[in-house]
PDB file of N, CA and C in Angstrom:
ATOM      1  N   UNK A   1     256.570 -15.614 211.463  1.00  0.00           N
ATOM      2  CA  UNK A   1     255.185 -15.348 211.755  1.00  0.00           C
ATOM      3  C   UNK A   1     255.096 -14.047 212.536  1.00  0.00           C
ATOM      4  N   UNK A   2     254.084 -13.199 212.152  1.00  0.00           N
ATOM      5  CA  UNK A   2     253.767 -12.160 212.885  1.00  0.00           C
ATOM      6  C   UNK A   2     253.241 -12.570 214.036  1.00  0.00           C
ATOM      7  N   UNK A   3     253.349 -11.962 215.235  1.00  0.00           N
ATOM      8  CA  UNK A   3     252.911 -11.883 216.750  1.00  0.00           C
ATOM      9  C   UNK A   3     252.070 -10.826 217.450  1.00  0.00           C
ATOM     10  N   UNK A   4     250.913 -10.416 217.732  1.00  0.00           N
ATOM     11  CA  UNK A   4     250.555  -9.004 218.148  1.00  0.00           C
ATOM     12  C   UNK A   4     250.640  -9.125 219.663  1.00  0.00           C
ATOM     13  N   UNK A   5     250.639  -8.421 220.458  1.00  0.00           N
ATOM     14  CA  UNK A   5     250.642  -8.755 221.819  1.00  0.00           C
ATOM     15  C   UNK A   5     250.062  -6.994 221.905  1.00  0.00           C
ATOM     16  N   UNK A   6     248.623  -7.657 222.798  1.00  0.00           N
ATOM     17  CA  UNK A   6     247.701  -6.095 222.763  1.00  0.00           C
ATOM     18  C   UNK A   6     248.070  -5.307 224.168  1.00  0.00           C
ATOM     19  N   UNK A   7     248.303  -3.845 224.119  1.00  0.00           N
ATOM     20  CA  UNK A   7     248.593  -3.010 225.406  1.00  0.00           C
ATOM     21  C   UNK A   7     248.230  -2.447 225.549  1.00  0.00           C
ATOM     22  N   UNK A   8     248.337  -2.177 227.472  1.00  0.00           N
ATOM     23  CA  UNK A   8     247.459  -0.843 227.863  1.00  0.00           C
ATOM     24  C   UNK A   8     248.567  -0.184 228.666  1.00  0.00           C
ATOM     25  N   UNK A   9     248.931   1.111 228.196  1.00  0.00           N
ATOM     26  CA  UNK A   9     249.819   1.134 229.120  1.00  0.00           C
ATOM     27  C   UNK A   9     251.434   1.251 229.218  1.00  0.00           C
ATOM     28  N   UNK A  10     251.669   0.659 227.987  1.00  0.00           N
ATOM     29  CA  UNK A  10     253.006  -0.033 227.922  1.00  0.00           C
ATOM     30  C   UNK A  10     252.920  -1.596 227.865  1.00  0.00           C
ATOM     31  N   UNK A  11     252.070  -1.995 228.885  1.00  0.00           N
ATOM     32  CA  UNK A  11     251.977  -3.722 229.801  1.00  0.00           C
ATOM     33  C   UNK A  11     250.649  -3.908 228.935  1.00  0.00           C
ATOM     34  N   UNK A  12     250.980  -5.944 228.882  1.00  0.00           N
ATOM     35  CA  UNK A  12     250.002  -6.499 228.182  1.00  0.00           C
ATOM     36  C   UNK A  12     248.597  -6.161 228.567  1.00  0.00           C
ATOM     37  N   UNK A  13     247.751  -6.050 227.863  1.00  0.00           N
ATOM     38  CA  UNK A  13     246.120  -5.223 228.295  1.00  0.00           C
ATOM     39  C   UNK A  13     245.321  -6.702 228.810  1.00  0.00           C
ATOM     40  N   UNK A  14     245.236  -6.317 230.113  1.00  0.00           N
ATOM     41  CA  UNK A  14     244.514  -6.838 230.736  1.00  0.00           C
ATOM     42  C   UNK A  14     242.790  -7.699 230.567  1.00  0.00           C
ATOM     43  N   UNK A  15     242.496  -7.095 229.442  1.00  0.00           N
ATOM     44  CA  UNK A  15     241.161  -7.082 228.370  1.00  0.00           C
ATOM     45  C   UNK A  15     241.213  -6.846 227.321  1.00  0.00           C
ATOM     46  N   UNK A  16     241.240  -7.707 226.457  1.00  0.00           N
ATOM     47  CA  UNK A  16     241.531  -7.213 225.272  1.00  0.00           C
ATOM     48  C   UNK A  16     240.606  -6.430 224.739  1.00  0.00           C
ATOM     49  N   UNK A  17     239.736  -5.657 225.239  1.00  0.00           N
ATOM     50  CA  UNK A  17     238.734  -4.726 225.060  1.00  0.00           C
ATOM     51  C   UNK A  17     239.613  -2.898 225.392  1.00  0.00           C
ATOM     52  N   UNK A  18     240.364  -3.408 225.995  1.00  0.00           N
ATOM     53  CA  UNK A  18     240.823  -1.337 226.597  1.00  0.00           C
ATOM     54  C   UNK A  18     242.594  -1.825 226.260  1.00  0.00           C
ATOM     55  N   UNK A  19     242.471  -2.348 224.593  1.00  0.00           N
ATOM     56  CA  UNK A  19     243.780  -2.462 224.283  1.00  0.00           C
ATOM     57  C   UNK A  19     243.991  -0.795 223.682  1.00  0.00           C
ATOM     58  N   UNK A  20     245.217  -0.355 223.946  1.00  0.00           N
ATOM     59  CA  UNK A  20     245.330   0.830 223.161  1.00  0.00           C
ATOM     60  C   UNK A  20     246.476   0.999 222.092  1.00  0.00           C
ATOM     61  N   UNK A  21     247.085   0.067 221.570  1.00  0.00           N
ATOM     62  CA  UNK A  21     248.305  -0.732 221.104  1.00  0.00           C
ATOM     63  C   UNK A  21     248.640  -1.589 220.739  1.00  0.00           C
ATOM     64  N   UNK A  22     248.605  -1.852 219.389  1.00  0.00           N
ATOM     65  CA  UNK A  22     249.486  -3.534 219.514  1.00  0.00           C
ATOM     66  C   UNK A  22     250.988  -3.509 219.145  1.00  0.00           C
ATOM     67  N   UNK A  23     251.620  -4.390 219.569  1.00  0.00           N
ATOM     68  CA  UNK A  23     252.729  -4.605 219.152  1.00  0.00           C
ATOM     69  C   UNK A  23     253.356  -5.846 218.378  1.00  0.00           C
ATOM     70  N   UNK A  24     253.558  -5.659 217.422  1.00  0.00           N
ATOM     71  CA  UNK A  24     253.613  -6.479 216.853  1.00  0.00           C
ATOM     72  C   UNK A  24     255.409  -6.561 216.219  1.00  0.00           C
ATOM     73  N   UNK A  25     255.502  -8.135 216.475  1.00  0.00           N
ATOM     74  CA  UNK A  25     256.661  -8.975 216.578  1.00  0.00           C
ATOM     75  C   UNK A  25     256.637  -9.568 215.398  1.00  0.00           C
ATOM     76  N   UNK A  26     258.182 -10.039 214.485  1.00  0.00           N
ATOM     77  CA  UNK A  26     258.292 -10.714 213.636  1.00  0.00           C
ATOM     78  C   UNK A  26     259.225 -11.915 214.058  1.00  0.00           C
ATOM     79  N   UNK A  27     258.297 -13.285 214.108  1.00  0.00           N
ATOM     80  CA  UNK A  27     259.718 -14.301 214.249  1.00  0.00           C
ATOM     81  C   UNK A  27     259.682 -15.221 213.684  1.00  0.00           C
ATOM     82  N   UNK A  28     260.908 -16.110 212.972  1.00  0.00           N
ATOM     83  CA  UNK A  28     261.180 -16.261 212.491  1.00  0.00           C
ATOM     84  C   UNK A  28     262.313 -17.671 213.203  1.00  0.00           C
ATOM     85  N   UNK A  29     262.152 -19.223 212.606  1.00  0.00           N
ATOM     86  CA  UNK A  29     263.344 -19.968 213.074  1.00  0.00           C
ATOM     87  C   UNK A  29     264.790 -18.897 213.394  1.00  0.00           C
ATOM     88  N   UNK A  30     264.857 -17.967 213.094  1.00  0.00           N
ATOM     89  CA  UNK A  30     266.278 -17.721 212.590  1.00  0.00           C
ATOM     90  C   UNK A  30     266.785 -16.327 213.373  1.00  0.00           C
ATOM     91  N   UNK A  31     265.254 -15.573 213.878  1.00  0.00           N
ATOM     92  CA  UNK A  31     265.507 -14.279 214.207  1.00  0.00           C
ATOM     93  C   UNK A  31     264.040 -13.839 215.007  1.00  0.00           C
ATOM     94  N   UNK A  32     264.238 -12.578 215.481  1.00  0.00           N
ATOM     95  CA  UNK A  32     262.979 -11.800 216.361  1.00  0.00           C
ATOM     96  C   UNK A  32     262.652 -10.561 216.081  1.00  0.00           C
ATOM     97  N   UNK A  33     262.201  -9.884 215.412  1.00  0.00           N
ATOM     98  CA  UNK A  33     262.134  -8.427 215.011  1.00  0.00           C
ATOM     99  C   UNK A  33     261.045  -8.067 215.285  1.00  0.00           C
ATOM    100  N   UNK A  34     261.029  -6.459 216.263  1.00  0.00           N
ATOM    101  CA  UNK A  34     260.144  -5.734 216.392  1.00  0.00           C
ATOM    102  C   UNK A  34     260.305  -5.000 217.742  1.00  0.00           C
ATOM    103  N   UNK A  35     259.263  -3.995 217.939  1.00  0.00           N
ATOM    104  CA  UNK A  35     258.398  -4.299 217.709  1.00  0.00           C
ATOM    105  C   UNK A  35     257.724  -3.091 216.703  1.00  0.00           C
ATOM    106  N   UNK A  36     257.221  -3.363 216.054  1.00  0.00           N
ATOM    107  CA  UNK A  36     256.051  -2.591 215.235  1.00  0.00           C
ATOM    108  C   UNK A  36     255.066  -2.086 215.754  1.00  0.00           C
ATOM    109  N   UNK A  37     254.774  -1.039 216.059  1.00  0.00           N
ATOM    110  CA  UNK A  37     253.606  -0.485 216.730  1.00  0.00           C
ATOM    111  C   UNK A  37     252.352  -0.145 215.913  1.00  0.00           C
ATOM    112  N   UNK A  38     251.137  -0.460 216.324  1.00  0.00           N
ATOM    113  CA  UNK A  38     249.999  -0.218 215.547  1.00  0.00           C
ATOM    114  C   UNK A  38     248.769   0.102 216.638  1.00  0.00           C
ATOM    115  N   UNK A  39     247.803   0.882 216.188  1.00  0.00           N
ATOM    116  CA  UNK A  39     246.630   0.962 216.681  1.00  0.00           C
ATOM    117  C   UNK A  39     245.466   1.137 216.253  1.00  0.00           C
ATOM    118  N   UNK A  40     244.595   0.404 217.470  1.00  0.00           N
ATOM    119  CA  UNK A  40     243.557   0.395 216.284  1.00  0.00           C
ATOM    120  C   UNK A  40     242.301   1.500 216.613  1.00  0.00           C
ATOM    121  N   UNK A  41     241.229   1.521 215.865  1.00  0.00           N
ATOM    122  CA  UNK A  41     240.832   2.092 215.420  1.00  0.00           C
ATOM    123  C   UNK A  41     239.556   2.601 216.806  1.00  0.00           C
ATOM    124  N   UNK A  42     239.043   3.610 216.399  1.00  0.00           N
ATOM    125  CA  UNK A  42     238.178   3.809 217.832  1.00  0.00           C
ATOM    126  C   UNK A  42     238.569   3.871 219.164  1.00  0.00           C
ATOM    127  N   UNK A  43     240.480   4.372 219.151  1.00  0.00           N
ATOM    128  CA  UNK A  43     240.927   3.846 220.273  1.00  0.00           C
ATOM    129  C   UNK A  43     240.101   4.619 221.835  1.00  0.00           C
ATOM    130  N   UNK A  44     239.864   4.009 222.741  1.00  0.00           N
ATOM    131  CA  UNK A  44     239.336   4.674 224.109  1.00  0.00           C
ATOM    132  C   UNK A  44     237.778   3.620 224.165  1.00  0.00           C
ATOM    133  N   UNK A  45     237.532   3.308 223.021  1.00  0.00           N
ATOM    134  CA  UNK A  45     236.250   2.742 223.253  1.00  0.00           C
ATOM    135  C   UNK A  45     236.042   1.056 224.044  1.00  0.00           C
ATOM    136  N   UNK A  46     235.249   1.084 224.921  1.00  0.00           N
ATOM    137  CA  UNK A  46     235.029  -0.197 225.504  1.00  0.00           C
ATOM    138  C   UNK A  46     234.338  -1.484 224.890  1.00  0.00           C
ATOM    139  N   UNK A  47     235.003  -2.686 224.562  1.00  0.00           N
ATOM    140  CA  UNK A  47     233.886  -3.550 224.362  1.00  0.00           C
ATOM    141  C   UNK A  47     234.110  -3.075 222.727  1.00  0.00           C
ATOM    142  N   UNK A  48     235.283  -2.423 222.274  1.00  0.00           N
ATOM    143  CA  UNK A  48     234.355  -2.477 220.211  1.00  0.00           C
ATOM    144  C   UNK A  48     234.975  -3.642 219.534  1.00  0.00           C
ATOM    145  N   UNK A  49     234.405  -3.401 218.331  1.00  0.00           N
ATOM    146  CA  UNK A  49     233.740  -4.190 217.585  1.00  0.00           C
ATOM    147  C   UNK A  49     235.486  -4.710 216.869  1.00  0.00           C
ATOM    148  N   UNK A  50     235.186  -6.033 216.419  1.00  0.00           N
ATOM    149  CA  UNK A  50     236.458  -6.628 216.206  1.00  0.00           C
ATOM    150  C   UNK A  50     236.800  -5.780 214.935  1.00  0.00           C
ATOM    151  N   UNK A  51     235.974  -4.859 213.750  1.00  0.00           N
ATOM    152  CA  UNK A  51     236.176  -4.080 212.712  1.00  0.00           C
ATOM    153  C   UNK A  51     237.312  -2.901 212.691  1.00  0.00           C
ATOM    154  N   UNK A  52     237.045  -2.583 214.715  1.00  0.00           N
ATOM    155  CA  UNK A  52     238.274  -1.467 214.714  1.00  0.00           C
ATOM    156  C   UNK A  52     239.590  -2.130 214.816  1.00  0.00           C
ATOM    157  N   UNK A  53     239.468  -3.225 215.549  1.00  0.00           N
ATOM    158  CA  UNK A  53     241.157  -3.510 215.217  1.00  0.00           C
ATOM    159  C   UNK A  53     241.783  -4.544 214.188  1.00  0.00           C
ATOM    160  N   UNK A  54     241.127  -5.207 213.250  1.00  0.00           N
ATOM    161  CA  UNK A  54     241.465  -5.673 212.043  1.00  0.00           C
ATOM    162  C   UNK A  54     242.337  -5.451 211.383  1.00  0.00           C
ATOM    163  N   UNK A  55     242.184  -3.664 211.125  1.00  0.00           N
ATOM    164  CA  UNK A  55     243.173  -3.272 210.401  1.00  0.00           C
ATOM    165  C   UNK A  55     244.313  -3.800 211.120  1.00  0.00           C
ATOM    166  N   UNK A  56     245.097  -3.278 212.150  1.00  0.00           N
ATOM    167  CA  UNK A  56     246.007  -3.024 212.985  1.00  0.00           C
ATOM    168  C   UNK A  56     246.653  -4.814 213.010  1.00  0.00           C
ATOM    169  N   UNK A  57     245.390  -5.815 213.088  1.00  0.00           N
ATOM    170  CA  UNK A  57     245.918  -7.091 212.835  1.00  0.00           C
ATOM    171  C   UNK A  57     246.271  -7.799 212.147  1.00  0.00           C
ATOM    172  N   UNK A  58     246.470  -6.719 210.714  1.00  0.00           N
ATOM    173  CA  UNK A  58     246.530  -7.885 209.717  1.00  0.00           C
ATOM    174  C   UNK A  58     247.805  -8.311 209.260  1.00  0.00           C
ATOM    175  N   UNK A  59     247.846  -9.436 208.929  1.00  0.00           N
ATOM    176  CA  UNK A  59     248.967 -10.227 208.591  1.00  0.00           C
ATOM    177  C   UNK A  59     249.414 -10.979 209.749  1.00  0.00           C
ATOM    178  N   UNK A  60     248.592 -11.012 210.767  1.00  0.00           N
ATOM    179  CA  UNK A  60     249.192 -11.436 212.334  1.00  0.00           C
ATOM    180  C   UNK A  60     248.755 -12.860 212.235  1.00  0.00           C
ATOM    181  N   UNK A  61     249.645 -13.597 212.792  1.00  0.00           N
ATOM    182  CA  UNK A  61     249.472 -15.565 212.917  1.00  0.00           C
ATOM    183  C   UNK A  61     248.476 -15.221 214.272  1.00  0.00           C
ATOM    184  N   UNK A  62     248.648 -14.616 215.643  1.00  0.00           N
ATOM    185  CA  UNK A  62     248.483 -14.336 216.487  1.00  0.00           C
ATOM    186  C   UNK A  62     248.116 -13.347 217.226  1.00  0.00           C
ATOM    187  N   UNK A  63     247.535 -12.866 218.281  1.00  0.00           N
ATOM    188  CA  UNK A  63     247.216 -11.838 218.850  1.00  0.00           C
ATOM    189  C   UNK A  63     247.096 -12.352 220.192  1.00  0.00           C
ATOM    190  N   UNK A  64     248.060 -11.906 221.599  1.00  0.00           N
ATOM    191  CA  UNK A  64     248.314 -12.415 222.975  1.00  0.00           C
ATOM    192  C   UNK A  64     247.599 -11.029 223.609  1.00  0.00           C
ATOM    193  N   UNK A  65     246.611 -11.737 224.865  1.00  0.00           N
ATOM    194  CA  UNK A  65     245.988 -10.656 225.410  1.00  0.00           C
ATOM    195  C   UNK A  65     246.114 -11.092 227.024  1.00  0.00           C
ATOM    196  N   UNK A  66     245.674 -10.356 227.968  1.00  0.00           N
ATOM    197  CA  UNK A  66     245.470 -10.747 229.220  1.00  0.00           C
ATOM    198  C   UNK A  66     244.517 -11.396 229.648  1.00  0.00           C
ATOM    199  N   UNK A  67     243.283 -11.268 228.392  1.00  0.00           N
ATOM    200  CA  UNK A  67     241.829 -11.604 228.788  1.00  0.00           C
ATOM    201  C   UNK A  67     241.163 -11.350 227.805  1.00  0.00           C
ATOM    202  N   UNK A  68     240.062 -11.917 227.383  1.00  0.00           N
ATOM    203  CA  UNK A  68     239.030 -11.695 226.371  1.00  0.00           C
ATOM    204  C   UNK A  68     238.069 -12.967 226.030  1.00  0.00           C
ATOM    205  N   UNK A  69     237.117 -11.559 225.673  1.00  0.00           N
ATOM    206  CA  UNK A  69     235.485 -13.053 225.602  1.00  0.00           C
ATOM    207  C   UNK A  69     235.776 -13.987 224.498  1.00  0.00           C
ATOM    208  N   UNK A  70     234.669 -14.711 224.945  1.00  0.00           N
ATOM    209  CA  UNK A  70     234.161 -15.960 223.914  1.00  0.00           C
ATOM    210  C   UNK A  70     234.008 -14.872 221.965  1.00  0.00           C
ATOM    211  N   UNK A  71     232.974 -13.805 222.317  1.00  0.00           N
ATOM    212  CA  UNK A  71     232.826 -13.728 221.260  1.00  0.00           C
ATOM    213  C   UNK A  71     233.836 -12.769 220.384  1.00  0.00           C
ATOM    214  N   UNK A  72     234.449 -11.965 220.779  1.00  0.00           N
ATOM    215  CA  UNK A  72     235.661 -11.069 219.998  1.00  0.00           C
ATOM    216  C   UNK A  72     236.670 -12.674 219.686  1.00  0.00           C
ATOM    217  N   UNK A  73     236.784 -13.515 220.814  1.00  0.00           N
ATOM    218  CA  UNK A  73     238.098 -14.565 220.104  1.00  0.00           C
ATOM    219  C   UNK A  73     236.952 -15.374 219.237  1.00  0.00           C
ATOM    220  N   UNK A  74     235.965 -15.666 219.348  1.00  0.00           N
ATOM    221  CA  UNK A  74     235.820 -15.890 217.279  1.00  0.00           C
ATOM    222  C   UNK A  74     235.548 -14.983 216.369  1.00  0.00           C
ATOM    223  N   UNK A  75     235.815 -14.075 216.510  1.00  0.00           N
ATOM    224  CA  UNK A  75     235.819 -13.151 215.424  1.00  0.00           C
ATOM    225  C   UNK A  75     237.050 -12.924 214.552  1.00  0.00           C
ATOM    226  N   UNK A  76     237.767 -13.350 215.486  1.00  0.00           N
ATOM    227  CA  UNK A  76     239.623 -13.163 215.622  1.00  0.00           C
ATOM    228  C   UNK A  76     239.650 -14.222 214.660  1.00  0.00           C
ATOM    229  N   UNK A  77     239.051 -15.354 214.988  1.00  0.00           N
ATOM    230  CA  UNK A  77     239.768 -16.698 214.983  1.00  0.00           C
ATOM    231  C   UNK A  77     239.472 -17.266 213.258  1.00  0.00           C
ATOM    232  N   UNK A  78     237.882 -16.359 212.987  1.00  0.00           N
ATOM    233  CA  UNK A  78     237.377 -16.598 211.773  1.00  0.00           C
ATOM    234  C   UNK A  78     238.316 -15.990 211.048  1.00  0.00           C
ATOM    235  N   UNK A  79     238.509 -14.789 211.012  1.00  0.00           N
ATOM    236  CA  UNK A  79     240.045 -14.129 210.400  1.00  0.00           C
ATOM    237  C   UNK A  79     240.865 -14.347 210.083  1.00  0.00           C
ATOM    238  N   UNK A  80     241.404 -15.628 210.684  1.00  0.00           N
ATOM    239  CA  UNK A  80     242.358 -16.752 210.330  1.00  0.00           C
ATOM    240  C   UNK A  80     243.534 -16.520 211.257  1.00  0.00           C
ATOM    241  N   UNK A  81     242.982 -15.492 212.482  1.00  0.00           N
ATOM    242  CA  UNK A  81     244.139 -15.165 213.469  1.00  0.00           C
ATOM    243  C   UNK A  81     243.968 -16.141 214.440  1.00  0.00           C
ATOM    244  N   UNK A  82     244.972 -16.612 215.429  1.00  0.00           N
ATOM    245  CA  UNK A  82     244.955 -17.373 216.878  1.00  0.00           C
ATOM    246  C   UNK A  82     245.062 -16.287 217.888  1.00  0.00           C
ATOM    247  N   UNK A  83     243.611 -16.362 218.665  1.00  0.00           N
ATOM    248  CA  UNK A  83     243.691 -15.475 219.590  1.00  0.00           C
ATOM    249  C   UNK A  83     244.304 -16.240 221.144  1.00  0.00           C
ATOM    250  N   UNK A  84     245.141 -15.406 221.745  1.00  0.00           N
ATOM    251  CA  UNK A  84     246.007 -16.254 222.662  1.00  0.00           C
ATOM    252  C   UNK A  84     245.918 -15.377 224.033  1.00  0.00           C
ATOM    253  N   UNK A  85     245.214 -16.321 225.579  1.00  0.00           N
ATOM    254  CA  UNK A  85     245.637 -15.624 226.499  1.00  0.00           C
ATOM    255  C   UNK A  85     246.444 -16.311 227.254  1.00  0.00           C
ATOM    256  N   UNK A  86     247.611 -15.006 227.558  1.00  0.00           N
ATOM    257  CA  UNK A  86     248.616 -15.063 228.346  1.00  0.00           C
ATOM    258  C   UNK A  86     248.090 -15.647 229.943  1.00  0.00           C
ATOM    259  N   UNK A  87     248.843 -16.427 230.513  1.00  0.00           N
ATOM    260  CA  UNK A  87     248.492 -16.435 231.980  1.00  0.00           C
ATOM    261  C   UNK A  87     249.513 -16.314 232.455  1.00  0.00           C
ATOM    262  N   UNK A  88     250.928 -15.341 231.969  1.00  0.00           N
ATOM    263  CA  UNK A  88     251.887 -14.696 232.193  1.00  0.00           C
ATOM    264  C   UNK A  88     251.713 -13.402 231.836  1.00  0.00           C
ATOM    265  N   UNK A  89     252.658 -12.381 232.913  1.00  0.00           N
ATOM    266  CA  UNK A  89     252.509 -10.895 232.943  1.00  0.00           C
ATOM    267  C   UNK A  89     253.394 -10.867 232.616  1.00  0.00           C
ATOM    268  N   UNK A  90     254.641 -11.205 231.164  1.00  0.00           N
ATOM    269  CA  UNK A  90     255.870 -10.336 230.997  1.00  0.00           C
ATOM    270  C   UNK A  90     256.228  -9.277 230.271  1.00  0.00           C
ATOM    271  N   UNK A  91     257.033  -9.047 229.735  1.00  0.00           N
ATOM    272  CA  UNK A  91     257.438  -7.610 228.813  1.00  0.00           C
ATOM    273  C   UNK A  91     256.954  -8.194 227.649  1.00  0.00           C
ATOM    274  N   UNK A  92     255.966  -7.195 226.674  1.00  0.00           N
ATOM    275  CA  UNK A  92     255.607  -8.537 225.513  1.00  0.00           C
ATOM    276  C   UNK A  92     256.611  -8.677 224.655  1.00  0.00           C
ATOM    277  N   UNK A  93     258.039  -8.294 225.013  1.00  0.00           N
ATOM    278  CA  UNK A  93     258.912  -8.777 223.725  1.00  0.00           C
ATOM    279  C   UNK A  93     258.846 -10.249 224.018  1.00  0.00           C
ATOM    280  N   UNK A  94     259.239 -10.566 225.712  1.00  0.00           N
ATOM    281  CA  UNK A  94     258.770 -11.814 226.200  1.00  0.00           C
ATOM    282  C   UNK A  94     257.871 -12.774 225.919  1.00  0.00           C
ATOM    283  N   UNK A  95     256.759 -12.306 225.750  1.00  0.00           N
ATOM    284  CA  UNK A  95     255.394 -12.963 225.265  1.00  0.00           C
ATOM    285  C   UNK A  95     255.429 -13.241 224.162  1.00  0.00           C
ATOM    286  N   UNK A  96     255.975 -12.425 223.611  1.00  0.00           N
ATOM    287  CA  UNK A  96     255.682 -13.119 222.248  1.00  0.00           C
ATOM    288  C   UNK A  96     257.156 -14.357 221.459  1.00  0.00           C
ATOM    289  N   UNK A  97     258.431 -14.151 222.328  1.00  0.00           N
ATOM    290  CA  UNK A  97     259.315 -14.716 222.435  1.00  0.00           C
ATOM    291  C   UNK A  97     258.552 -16.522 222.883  1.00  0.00           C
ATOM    292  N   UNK A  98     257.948 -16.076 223.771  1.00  0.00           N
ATOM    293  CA  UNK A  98     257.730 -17.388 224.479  1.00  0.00           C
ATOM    294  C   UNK A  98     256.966 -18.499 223.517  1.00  0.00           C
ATOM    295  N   UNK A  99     255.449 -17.733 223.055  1.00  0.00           N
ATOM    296  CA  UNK A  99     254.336 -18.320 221.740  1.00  0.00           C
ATOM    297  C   UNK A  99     255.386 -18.767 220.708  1.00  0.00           C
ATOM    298  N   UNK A 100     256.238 -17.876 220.137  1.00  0.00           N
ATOM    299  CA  UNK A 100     256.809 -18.689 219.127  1.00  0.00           C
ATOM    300  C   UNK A 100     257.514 -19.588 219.179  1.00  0.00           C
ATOM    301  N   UNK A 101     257.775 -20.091 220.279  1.00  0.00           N
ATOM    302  CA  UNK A 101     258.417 -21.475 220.970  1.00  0.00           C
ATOM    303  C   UNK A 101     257.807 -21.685 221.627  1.00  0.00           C
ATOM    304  N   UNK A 102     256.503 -21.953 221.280  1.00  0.00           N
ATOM    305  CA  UNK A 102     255.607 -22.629 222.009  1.00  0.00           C
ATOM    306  C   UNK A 102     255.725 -22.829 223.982  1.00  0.00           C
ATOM    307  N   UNK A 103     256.092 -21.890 224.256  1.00  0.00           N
ATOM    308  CA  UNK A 103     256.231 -21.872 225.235  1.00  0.00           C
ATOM    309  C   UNK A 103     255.216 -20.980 226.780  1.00  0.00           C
ATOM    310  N   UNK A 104     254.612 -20.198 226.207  1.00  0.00           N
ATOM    311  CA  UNK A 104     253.493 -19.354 226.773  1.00  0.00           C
ATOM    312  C   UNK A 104     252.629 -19.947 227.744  1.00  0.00           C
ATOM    313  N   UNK A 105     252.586 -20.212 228.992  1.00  0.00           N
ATOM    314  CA  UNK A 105     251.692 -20.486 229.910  1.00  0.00           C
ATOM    315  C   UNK A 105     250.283 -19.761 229.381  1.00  0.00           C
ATOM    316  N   UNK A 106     249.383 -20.581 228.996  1.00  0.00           N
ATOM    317  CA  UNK A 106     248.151 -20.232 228.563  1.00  0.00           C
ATOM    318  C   UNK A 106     246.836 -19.888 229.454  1.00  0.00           C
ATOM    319  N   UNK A 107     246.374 -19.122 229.279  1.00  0.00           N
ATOM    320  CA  UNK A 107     245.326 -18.791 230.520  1.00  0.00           C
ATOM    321  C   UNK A 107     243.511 -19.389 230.013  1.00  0.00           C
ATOM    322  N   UNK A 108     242.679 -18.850 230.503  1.00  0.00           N
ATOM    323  CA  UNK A 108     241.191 -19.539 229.624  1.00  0.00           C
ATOM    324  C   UNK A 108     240.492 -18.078 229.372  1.00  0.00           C
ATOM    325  N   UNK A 109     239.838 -18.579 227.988  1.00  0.00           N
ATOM    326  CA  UNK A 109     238.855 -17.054 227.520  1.00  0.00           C
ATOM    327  C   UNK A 109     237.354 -17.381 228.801  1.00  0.00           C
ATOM    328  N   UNK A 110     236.878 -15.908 228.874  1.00  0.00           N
ATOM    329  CA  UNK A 110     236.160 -16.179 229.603  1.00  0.00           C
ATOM    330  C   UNK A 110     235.071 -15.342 229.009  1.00  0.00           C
ATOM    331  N   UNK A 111     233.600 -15.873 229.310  1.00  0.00           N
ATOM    332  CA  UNK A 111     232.309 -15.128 229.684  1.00  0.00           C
ATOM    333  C   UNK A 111     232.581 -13.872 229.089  1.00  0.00           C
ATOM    334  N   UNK A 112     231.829 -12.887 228.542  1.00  0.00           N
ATOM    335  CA  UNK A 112     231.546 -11.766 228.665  1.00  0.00           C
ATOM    336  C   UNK A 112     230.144 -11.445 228.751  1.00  0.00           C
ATOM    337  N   UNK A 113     229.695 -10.583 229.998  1.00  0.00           N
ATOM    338  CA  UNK A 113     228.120 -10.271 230.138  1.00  0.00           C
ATOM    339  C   UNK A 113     227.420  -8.950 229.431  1.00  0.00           C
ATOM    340  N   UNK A 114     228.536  -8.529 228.773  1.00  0.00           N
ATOM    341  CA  UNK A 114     228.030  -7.426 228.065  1.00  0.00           C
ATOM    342  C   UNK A 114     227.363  -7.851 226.724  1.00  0.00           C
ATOM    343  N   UNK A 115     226.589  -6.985 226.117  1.00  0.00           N
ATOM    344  CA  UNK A 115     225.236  -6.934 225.400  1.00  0.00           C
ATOM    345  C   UNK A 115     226.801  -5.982 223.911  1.00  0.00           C
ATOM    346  N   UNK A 116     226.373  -6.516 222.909  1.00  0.00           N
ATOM    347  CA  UNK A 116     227.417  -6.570 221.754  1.00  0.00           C
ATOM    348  C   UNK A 116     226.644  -4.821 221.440  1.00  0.00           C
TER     349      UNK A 116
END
């Protein structure tokens, strides 16, 4: 299964809104490969629209963030992706090591008060 784990920085993005990166992981019972780097689209912009990073997600089982609203994780989710927040800060080879063994301390999506 593909894994994205979104960044700012280098380090998992804190919002999945000021991601500038994904990285994306391949794993597998058997193995771990990656990471694959991708980005998406409109990068610098606050708050966009789940259209810019689609591309960048596709084929992904998953996408691990630090944080993100109610409404970008169903947009994700209609997509047929699992949007996932971390309530761990590790290296995302880590993070995404952890999800595929179900192992990821999970955090909660929250609120967003911004106007779409």
């Amino acid at each position: 299964m593909k894994i994205a784990v979104a960044l700012n920085n280098g380090k998992l993005a804190g919002h999945f809104s000021s991601v500038e990166t994904f990285a994306i992981y391949n794993a597998t019972a058997d193995s771990f490969e990656g990471p694959v780097m991708r980005a998406p689209n409109g990068a610098g912009r606050e708050h966009r629209p789940y259209a810019d990073v689609a591309e960048a997600l596709m084929g992904c089982h998953a996408v691990i963030a630090g944080g993100m609203g109610h409404r970008i994780a169903e947009e994700i989710s209609l997509s047929g992706i699992e949007p996932v927040i971390s309530a761990e800060d590790d290296e995302p080879a880590e993070l995404a090591r952890k999800y595929a063994k179900g192992q990821l301390r999970r955090g909660q999506f929250h609120r967003c008060c911004h106007s779409a």
